[in-house]
Protein backbone atom coordinates (compact mmCIF):
# COMPACT_ATOMS: atom_id res chain seq x y z
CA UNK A 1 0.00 0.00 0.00
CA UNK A 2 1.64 3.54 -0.90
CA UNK A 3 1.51 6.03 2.27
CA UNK A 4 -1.76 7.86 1.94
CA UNK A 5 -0.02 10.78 3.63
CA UNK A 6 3.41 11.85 1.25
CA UNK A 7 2.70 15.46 1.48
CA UNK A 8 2.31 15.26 5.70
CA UNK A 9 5.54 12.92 5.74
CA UNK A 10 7.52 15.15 3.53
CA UNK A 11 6.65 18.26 5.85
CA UNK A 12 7.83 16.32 8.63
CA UNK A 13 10.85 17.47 10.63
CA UNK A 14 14.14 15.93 10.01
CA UNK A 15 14.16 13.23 12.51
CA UNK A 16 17.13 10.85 11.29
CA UNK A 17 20.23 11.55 9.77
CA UNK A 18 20.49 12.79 6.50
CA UNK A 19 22.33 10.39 3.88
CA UNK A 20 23.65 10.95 0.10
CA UNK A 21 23.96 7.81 -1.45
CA UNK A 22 26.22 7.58 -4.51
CA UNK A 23 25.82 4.60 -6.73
CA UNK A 24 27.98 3.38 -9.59
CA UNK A 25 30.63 1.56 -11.12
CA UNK A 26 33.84 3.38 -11.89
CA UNK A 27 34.89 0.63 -14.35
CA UNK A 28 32.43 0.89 -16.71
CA UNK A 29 32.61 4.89 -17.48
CA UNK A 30 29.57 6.53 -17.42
CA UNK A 31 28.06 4.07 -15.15
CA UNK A 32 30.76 5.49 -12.51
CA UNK A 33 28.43 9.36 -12.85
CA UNK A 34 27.21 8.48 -8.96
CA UNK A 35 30.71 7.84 -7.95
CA UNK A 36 31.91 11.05 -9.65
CA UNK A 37 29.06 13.11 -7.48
CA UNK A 38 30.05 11.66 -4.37
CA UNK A 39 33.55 12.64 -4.84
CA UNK A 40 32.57 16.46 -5.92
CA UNK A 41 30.74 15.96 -2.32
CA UNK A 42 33.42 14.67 -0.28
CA UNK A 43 33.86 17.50 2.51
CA UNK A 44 31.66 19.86 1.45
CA UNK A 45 28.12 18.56 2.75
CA UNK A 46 26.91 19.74 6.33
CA UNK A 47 28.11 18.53 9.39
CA UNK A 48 26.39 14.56 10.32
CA UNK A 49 25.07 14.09 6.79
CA UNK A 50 26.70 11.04 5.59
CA UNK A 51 28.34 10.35 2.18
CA UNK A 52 28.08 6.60 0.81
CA UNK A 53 29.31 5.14 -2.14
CA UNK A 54 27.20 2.03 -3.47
CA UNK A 55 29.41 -0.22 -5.84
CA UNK A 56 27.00 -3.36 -5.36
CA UNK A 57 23.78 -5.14 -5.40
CA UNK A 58 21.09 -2.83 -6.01
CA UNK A 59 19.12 -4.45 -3.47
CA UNK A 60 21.71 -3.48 -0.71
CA UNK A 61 20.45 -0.23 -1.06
CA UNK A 62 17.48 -1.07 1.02
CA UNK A 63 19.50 -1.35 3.94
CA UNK A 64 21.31 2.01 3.19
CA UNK A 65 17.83 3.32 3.23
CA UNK A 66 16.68 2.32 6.22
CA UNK A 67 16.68 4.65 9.15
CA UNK A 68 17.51 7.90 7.07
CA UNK A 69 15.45 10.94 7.90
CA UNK A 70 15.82 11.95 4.19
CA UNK A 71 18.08 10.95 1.51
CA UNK A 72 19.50 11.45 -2.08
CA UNK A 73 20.39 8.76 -4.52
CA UNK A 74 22.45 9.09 -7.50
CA UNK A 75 22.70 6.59 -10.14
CA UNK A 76 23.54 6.50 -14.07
CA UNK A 77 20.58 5.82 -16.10
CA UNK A 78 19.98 4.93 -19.63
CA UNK A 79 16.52 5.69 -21.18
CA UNK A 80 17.55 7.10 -24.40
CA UNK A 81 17.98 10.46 -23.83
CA UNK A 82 21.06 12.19 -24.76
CA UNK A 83 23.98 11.49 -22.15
CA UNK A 84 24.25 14.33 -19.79
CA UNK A 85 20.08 14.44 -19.19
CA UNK A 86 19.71 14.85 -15.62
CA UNK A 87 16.30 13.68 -13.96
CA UNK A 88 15.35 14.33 -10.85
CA UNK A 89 12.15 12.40 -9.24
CA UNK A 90 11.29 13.02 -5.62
CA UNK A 91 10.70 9.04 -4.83
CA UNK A 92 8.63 10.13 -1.73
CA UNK A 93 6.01 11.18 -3.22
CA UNK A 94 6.09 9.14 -6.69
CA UNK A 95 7.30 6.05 -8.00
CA UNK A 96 10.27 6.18 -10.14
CA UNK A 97 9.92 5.90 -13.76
CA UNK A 98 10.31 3.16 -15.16
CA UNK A 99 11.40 4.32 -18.79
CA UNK A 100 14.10 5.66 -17.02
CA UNK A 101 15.08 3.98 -14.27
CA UNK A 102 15.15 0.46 -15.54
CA UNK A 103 18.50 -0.64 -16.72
CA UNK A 104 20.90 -2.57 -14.39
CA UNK A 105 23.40 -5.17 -14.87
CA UNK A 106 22.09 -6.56 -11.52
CA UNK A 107 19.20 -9.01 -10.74
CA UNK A 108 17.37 -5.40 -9.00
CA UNK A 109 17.66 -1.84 -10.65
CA UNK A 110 17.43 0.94 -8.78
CA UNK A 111 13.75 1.50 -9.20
CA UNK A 112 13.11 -2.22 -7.84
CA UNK A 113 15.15 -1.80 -4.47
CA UNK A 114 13.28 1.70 -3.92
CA UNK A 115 10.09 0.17 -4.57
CA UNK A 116 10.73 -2.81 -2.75
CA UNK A 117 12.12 -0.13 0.35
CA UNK A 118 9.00 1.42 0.03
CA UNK A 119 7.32 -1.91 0.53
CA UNK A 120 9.02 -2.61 3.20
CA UNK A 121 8.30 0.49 4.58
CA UNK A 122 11.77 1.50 4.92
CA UNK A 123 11.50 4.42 2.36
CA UNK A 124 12.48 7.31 4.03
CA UNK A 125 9.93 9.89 4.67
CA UNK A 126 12.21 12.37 2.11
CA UNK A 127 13.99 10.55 -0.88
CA UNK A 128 14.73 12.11 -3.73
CA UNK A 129 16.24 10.57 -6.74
CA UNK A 130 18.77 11.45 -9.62
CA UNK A 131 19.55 9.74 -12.54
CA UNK A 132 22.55 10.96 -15.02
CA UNK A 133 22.12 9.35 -18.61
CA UNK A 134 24.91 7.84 -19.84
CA UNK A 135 26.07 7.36 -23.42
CA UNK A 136 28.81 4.50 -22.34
CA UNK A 137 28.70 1.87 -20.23
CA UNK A 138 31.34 -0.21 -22.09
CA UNK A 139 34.39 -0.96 -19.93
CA UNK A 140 37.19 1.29 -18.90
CA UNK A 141 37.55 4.41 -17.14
CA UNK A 142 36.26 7.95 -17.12
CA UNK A 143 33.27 9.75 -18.15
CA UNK A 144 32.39 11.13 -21.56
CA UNK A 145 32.46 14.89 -21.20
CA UNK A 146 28.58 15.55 -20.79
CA UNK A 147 28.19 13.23 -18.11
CA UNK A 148 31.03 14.65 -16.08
CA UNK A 149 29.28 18.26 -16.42
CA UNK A 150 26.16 16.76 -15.43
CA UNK A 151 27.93 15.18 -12.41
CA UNK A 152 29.06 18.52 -11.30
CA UNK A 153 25.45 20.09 -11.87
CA UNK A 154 24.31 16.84 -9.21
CA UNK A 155 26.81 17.33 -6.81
CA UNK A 156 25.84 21.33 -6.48
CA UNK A 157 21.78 20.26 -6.86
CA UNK A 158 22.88 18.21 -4.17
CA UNK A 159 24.53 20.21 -1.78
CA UNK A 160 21.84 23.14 -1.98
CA UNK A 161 19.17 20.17 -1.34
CA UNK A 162 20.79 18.82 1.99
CA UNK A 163 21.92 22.27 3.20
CA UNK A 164 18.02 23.38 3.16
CA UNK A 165 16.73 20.67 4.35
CA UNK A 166 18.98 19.68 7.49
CA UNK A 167 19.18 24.01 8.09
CA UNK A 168 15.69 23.54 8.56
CA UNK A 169 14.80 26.62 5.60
């Protein structure tokens, strides 16, 4: 059953700590967008807000979830759109997409383990979700040059995000 109160949740105040979680994998370039956010991140987000980087199983992200008064996921995507799209979906109050956030290399995308979080009732009350298309996802290293200028836009989407929200404005 979805929570038939989003809006009242999302007003709530901040009651657990806040977490960014990065997902990714740096060896198959753009895939490794996430990975790139958290590092443009790294020392720069407010004081107890807590920075993870999510090379695995989808599904862990569950427990990464759980307990968070609000959170941020970043992931690559690929729906088509041309690499460097950023979209932004505020998973407490929606599903995500799942034109967009379908693809995964895993047995669970992203969209599964959310959905399956929210299940589970271990969504947070505040999760908001990014998704950077890619254009490669062959192996190697490094991301193509629009997905490293969307990674930058993320990171400072990011920071603005958290800073509000665990400031209290």
């Amino acid at each position: 059953m979805r929570d038939p109160l989003p809006q009242a949740r999302r007003r709530a105040r901040l009651t657990g700590r806040a977490r960014v979680v990065a997902v990714g994998n740096r060896w198959r370039r753009d895939d490794g967008a996430g990975l790139e956010v958290a590092r443009r991140l790294r020392g720069v987000l407010p004081a107890g807000v807590e920075l993870l980087e999510q090379e695995g199983e989808p599904a862990d992200l569950v427990d990464t979830l759980t307990g968070a008064g609000a959170a941020w996921v970043v992931d690559a995507v690929c729906s088509g759109a041309r690499p460097g799209t950023v979209h932004r979906v505020d998973a407490g109050l929606t599903e995500l997409p799942a034109e967009v956030f379908h693809a995964s290399t895993h047995a669970m995308g992203l969209a599964e383990a959310v959905e399956l979080a929210r299940a589970l009732r271990r969504l947070p009350p505040r999760v908001v979700v990014y998704g950077i298309e890619g254009g490669t996802f062959a192996a190697g290293e490094g991301l193509s040059p629009a997905v490293e200028a969307a990674a930058a836009r993320v990171a400072a989407a990011i920071r603005e995000e958290v800073e509000a929200c665990t400031s209290g404005r």
